[in-house]
Protein backbone atom coordinates (compact mmCIF):
# COMPACT_ATOMS: atom_id res chain seq x y z
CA UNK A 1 -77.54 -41.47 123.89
CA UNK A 2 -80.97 -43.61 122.25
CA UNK A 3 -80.59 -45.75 125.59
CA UNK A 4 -80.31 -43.01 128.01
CA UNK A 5 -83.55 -41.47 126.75
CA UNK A 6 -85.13 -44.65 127.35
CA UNK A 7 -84.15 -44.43 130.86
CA UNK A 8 -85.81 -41.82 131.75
CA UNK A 9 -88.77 -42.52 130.12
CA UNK A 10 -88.99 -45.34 133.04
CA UNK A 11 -92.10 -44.76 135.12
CA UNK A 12 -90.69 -43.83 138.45
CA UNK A 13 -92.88 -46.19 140.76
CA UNK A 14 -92.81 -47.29 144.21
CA UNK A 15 -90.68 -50.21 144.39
CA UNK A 16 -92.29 -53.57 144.90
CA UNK A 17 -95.62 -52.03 145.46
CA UNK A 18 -96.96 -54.47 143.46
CA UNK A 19 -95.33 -57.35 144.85
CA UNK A 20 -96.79 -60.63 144.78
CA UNK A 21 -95.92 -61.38 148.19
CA UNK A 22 -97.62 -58.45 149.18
CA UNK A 23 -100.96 -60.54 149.92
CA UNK A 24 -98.81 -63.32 151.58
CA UNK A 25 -100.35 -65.10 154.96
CA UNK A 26 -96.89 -64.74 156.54
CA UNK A 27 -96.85 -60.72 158.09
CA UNK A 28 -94.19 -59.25 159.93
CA UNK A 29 -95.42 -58.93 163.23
CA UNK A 30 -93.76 -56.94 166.03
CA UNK A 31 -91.42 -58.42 168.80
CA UNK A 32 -92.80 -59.47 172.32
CA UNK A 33 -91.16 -57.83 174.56
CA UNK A 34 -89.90 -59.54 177.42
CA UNK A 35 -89.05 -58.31 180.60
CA UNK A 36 -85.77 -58.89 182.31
CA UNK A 37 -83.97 -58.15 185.75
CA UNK A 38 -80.86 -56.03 185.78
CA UNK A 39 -77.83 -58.02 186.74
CA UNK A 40 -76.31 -56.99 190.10
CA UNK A 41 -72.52 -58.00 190.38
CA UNK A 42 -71.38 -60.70 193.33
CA UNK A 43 -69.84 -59.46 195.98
CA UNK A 44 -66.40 -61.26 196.34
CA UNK A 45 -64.39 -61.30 199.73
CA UNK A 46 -62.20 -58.54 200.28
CA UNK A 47 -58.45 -59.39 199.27
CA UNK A 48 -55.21 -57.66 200.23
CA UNK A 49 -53.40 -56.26 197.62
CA UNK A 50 -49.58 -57.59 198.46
CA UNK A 51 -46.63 -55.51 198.48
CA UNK A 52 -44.24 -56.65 195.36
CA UNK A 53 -41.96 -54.54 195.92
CA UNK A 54 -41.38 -55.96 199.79
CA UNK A 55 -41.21 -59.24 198.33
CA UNK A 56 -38.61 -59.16 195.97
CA UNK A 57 -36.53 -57.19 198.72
CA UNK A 58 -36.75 -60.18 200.46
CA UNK A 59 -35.64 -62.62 197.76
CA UNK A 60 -32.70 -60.53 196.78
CA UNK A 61 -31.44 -60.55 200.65
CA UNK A 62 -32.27 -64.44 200.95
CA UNK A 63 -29.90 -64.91 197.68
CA UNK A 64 -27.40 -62.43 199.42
CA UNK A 65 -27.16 -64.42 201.96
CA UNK A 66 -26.74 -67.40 200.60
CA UNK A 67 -24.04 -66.49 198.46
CA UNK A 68 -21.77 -64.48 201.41
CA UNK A 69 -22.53 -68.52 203.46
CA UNK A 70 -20.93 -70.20 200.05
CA UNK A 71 -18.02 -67.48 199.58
CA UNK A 72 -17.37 -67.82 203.32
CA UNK A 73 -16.98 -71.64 203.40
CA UNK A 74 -15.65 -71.93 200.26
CA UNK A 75 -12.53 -69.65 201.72
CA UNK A 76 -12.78 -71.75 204.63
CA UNK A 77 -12.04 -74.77 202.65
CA UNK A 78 -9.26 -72.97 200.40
CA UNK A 79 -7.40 -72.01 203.31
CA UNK A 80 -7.69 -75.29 204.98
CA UNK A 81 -6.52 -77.04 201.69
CA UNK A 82 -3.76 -74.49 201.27
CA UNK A 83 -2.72 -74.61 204.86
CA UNK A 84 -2.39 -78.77 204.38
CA UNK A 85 -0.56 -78.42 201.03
CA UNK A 86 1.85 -75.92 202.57
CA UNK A 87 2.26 -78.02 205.68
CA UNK A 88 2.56 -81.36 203.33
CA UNK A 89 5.41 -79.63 200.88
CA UNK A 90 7.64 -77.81 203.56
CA UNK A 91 7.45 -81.44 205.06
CA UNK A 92 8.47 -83.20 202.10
CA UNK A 93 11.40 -80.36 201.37
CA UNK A 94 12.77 -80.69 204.70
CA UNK A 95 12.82 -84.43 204.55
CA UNK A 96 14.87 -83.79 200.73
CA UNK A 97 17.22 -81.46 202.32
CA UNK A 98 18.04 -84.02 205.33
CA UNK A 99 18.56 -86.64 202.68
CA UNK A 100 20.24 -85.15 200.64
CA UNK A 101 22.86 -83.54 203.61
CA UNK A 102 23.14 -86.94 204.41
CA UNK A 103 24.27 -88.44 201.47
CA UNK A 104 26.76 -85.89 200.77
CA UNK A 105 28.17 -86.65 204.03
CA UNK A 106 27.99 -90.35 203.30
CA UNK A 107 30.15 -89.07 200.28
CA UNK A 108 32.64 -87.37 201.77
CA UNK A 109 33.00 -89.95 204.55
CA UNK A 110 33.62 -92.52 201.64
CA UNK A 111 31.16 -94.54 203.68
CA UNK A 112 28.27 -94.59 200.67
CA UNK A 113 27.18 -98.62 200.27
CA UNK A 114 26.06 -99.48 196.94
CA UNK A 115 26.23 -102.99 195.11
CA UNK A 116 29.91 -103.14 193.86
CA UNK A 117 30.12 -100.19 191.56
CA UNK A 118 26.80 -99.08 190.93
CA UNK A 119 24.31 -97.28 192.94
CA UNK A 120 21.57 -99.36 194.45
CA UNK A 121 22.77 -102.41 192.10
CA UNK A 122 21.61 -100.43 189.31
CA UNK A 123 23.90 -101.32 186.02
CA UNK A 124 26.29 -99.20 184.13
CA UNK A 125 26.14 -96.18 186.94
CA UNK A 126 29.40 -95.00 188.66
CA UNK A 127 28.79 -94.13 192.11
CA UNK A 128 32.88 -93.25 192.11
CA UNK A 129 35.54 -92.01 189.71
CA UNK A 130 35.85 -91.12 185.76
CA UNK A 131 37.88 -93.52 183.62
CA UNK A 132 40.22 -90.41 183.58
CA UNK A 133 40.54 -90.04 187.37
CA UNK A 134 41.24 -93.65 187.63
CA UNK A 135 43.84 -93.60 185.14
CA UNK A 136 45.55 -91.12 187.09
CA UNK A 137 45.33 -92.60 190.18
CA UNK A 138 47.01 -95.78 189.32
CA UNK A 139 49.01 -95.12 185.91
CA UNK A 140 52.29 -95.60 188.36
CA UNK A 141 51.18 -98.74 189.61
CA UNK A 142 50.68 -100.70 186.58
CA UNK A 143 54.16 -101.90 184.70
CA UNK A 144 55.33 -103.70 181.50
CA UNK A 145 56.94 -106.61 182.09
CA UNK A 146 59.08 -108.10 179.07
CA UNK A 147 60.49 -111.64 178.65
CA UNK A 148 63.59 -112.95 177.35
CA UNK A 149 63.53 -116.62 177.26
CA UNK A 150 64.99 -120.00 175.78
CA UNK A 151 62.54 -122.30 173.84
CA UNK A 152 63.25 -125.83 172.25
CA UNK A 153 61.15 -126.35 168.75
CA UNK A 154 60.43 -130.03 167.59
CA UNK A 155 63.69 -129.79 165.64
CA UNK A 156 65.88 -129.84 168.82
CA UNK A 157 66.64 -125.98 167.62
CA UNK A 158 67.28 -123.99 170.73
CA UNK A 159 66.23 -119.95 170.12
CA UNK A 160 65.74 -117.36 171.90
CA UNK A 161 62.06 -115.79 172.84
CA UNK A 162 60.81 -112.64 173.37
CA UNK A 163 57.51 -111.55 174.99
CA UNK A 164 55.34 -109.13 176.60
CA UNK A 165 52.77 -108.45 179.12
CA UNK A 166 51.40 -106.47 182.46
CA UNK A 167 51.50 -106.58 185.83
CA UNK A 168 50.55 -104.64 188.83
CA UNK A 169 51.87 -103.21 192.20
CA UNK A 170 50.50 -104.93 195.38
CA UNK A 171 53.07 -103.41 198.21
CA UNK A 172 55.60 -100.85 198.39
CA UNK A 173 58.69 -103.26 198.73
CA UNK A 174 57.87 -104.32 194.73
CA UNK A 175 55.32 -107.37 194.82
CA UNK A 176 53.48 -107.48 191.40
CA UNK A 177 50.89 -109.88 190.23
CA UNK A 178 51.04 -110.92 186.56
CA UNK A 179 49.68 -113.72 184.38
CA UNK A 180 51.68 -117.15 184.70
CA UNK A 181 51.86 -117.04 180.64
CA UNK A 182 53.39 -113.55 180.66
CA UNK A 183 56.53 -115.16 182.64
CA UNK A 184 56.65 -118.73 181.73
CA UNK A 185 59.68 -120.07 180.74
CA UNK A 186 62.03 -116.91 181.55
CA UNK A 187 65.37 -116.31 181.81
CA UNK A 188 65.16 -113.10 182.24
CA UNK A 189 62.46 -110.32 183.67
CA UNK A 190 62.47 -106.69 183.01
CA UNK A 191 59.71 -104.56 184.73
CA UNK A 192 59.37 -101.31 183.37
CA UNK A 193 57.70 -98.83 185.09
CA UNK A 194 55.75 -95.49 184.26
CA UNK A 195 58.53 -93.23 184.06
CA UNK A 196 60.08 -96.23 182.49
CA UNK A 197 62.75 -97.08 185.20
CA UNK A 198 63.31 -100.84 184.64
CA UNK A 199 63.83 -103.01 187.34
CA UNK A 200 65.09 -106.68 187.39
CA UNK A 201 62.30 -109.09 188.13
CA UNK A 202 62.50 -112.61 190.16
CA UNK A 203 59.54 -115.28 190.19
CA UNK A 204 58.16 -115.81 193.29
CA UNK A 205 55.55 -118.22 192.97
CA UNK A 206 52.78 -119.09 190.40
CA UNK A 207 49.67 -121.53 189.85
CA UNK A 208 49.81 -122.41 185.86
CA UNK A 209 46.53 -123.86 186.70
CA UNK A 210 44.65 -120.67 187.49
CA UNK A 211 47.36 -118.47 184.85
CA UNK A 212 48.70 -116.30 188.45
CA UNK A 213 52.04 -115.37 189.23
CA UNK A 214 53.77 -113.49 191.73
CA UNK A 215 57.12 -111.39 191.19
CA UNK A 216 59.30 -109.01 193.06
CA UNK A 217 61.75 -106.71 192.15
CA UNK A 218 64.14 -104.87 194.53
CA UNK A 219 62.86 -101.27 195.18
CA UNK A 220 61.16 -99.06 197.39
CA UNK A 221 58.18 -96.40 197.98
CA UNK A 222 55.97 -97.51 195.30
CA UNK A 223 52.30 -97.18 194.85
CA UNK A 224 50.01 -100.08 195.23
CA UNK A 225 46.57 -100.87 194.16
CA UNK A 226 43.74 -101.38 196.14
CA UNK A 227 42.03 -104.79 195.72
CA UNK A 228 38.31 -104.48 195.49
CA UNK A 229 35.75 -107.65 195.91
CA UNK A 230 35.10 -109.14 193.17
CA UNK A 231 32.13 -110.71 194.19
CA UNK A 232 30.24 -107.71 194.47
CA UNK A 233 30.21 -107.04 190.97
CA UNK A 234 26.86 -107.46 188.37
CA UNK A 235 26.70 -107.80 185.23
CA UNK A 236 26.34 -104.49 183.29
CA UNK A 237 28.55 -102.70 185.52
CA UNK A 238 31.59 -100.59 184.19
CA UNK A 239 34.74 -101.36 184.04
CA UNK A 240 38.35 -99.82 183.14
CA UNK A 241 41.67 -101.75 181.93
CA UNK A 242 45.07 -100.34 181.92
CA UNK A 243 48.11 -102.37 180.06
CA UNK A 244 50.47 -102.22 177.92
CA UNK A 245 49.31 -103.30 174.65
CA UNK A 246 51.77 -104.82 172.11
CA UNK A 247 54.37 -104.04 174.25
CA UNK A 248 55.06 -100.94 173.50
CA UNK A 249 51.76 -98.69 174.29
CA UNK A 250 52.26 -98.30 177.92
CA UNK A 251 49.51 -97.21 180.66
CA UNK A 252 47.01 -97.98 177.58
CA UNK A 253 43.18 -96.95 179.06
CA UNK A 254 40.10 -99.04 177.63
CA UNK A 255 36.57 -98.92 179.37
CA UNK A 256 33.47 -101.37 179.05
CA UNK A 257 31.48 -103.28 181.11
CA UNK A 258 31.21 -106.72 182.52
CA UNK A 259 28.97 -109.10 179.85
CA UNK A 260 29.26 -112.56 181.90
CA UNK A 261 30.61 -113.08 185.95
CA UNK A 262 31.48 -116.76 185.81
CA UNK A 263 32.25 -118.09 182.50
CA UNK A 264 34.50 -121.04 182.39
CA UNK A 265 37.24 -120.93 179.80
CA UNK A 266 40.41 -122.83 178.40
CA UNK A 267 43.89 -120.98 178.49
CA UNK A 268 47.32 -122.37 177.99
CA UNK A 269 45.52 -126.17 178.72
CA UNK A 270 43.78 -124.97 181.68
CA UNK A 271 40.00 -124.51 182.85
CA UNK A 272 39.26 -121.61 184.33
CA UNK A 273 36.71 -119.22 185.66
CA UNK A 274 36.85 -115.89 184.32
CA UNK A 275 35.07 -112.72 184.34
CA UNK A 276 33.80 -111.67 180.72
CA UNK A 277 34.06 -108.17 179.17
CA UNK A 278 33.79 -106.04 176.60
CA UNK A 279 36.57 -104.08 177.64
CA UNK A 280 39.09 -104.07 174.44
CA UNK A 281 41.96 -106.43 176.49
CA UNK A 282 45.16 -106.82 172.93
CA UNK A 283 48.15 -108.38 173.46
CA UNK A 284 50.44 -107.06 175.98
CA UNK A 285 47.19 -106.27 178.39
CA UNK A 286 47.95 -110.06 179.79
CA UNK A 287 48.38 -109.68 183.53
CA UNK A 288 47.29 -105.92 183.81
CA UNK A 289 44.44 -104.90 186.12
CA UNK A 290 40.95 -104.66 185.54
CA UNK A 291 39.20 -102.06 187.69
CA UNK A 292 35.69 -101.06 189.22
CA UNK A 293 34.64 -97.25 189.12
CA UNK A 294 35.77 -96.81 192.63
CA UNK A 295 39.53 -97.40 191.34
CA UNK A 296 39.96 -101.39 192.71
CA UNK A 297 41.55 -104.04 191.23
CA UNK A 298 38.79 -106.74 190.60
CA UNK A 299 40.33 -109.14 187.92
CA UNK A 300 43.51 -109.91 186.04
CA UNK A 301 42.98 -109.85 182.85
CA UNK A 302 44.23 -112.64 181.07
CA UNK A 303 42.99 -113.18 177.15
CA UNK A 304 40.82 -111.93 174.69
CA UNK A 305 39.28 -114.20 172.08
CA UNK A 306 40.27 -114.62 168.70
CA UNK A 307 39.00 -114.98 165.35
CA UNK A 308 38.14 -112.70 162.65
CA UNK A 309 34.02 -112.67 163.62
CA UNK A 310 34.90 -112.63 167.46
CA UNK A 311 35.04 -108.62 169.20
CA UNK A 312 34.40 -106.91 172.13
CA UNK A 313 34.98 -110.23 174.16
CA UNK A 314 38.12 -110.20 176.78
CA UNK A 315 38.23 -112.29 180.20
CA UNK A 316 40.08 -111.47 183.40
CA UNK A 317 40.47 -113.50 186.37
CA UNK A 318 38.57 -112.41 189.39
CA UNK A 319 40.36 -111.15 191.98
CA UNK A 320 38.69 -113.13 194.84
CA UNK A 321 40.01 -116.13 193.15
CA UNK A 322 43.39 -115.12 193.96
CA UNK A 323 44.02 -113.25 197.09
CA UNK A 324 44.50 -116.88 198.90
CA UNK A 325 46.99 -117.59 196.54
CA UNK A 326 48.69 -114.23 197.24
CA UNK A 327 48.52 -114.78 201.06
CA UNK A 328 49.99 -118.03 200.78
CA UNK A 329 52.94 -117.16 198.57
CA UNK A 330 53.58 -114.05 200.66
CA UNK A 331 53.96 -116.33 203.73
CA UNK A 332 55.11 -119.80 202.81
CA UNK A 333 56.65 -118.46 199.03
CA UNK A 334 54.65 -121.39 197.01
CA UNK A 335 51.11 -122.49 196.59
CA UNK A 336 49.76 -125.40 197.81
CA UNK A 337 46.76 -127.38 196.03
CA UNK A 338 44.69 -130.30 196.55
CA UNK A 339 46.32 -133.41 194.72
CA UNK A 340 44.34 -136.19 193.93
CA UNK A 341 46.57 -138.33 191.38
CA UNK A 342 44.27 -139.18 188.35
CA UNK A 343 44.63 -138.71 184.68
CA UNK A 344 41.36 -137.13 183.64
CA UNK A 345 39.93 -136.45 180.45
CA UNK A 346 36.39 -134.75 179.50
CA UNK A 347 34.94 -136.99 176.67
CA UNK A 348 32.13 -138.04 178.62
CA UNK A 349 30.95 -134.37 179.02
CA UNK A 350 27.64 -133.79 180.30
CA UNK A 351 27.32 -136.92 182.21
CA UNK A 352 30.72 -137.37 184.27
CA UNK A 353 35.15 -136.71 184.15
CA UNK A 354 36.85 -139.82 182.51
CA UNK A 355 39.35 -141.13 184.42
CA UNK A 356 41.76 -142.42 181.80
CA UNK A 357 44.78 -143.38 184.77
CA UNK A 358 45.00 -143.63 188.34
CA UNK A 359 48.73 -143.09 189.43
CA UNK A 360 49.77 -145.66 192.52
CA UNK A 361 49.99 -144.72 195.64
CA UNK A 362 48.08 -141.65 195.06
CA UNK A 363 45.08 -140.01 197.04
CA UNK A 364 42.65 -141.37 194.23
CA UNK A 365 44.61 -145.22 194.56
CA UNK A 366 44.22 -145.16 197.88
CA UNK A 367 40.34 -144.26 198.04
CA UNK A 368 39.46 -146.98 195.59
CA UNK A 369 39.47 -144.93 191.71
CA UNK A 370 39.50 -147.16 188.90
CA UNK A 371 40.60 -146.28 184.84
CA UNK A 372 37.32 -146.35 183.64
CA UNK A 373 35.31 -144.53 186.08
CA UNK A 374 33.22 -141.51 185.58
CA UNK A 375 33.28 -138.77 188.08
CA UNK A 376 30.47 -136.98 188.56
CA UNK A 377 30.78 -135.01 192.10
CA UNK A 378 33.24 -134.32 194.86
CA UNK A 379 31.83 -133.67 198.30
CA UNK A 380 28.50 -131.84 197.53
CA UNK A 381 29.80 -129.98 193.78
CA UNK A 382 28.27 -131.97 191.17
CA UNK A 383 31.11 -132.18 188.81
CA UNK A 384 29.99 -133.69 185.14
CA UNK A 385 32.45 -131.37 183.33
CA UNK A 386 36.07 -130.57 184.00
CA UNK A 387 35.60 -127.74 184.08
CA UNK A 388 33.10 -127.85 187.30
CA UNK A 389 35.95 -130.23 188.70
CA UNK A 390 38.42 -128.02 188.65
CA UNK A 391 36.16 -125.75 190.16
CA UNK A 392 35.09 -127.51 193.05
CA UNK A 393 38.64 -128.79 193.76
CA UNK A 394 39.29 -124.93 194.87
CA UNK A 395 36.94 -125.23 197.33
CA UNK A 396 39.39 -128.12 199.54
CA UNK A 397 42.50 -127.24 200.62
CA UNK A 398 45.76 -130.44 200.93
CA UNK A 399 44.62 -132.81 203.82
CA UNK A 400 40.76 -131.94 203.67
CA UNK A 401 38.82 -135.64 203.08
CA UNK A 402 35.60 -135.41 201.38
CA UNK A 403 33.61 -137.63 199.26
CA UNK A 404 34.49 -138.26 195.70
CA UNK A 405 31.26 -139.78 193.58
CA UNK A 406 31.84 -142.09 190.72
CA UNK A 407 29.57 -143.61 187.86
CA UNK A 408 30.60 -146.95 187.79
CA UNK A 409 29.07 -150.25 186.10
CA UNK A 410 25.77 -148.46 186.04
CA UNK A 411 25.19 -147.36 189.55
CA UNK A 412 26.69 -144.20 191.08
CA UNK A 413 29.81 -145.40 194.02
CA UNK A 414 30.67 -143.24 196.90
CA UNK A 415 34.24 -143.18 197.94
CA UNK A 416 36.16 -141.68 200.64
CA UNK A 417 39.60 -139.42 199.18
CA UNK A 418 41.84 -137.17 201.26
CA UNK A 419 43.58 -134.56 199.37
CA UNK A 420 47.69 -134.66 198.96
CA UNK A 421 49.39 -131.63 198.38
CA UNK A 422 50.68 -130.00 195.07
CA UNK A 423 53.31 -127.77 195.15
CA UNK A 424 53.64 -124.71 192.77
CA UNK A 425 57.06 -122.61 192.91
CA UNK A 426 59.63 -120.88 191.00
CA UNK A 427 61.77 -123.60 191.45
């Protein structure tokens, strides 16, 4: 409270009356005043105010219209393209529906063309029957045939023999084709057929060279195959077999396809070309048919390989190969083939046939054959294996003269042969 007392005790004096700047040169005087003009606004131009509201009126319509153009052309265009898509697909079904009619009628007219048994050459498709249908078309033109022969061993022991094998129908008057093996060295043929009737067979000609044989046996009113072209077939296309395996399983149906057209192969001492299958072809299926899927006879099949690592491999002579052979015996009753008279052997494979005897007075004497020479073509077949001899000796018939090409002394020798004739008969 002391120091509050002394507070007011504080002279209460003008303040800074006794200033030292009070004397000070530098005084405060008052402002000049200056004079100054009032300032007048420019006048600017007169501008009309525009109507906003007009304007975007305007824009809107403009965009209006511009989008009613694009909608209308852009229906234009989707009816165009709609119209050509309709126009291009009732086109196109109409074109399907006329192929299609056709084809069916192509069917039904059995006048479809394909390559052999497969449509447009493609493999493995049936353009005709199920293994089933042909099975029932032709079960009652396939037989058994069984064989009771006579057989000398190296003893001088005469026994009796016993085999079996197939065959097939070719006419109503009882012609059957069968392998030459099935019936060589018979005394006696029994053809059994479907409904196992058995019928008493005679030989009517043969080639052992090609394993074909023709019988007959006395009856009426049966039902023959139709023989297809062998030719036409490719490899991959399907095939059926019926036979009578192991004697005893008759009208047995297997089904495969053709592995190999021309494959040469030995059977009973013969070279021959064979078609290859895997169509399952036991014993007993010798001289049965081998059909396309359009139910014709294409090859008689004739052997199936053996050995314990060796399946699905079975070979059947085409049927092309034969149907001369079947003319011929139907109108002269034996088979006549081009003889030439040598003893050939194929140790020289690869580069020519070894002719290991020339018998006198035959074709091959006559043209100028020697022991010793190699032959290595006949007429224009090369023929460097005996195989492609035998082949190209199918291709002359008995009195054709060609040119027969030996290696000889280490230059190649044309000569001139004309063919003899071979008989083949039942007798």
């Amino acid at each position: 409270m002391e120091n509050m007392e002394n507070i007011e005790n504080i002279p209460q004096e003008e303040p800074y009356k006794e200033s030292p700047f009070a004397d000070s040169p530098y005084v405060m005087e008052e402002p000049e005043e200056i004079e100054c003009e009032a300032y007048i606004p420019e006048e600017l131009p007169c501008v009309k105010k525009k109507n906003r509201s007009l304007k975007g009126l305007k824009i809107c319509i403009a965009i209006m219209l511009v989008i009613a153009l694009v909608a209308a052309g852009c229906g234009i265009t989707a009816y165009c393209v709609n119209s050509y898509w309709d126009y291009q697909m009732r086109h196109m079904v109409a074109y399907v529906n006329y192929y299609v009619a056709d084809l069916q009628q192509q069917i039904e007219d059995n006048s479809f063309t394909g390559n052999g048994n497969s449509i447009s050459g493609t493999p493995g498709v049936s353009d005709g029957l199920t293994p089933g249908q042909i099975h029932a078309q032709n079960k009652n033109s396939v037989v058994g045939i069984a064989n009771q022969g006579i057989s000398t061993n190296i003893f001088g022991q005469v026994t009796e023999t016993a085999s079996s094998g197939s065959g097939f129908i070719i006419s109503e008057d009882g012609y059957i084709i069968t392998n030459y093996h099935v019936i060589e060295g018979a005394t006696t043929l029994t053809v059994i057929m479907n409904d196992e009737k058995e019928y008493a067979a005679t030989v009517v000609g043969y080639d052992s060279s090609n394993d074909f044989a023709l019988i007959k046996i006395d009856a009426t009113g049966l039902n023959p195959v139709v023989l297809g072209d062998s030719d036409d077939l490719i490899v991959g296309d399907q095939v059926a077999a019926i036979g009578n395996p192991l004697g005893e399983m008759t009208n047995s149906l297997t089904v495969g396809y053709i592995s190999v057209k021309d494959r040469s192969v030995t059977i009973e001492n013969s070279i021959i070309n064979v078609l290859q299958t895997d169509t399952a072809i036991n014993p007993g299926n010798s001289g049965g048919p081998l059909f396309n899927m359009k139910g014709e006879v294409i090859g008689i099949t004739t052997a199936k390989s053996t050995g314990d690592a060796v399946e699905s491999i079975g070979f059947a002579i085409p049927i092309n190969d034969v149907k001369g052979m079947i003319e011929e015996l139907l109108e002269k009753g034996y088979i006549s083939t081009p003889y030439m008279g040598v003893s050939i052997t194929n140790e020289w494979d690869g580069v020519g046939v070894y002719v290991a005897s020339v018998e006198p007075g035959s074709p091959a004497f006559s043209a100028g054959l020697k022991k010793g020479d190699l032959i290595v073509g006949l007429g224009e077949y090369a023929t460097t294996t005996l195989a492609e001899l035998d082949k190209a000796l199918h291709n002359f018939e008995p009195g054709d003269t060609t040119t027969v090409s030996v290696y000889r002394n280490r230059q190649v020798v044309e000569l001139s042969i004309t063919f003899g004739e071979k008989n083949q008969s039942a007798g």
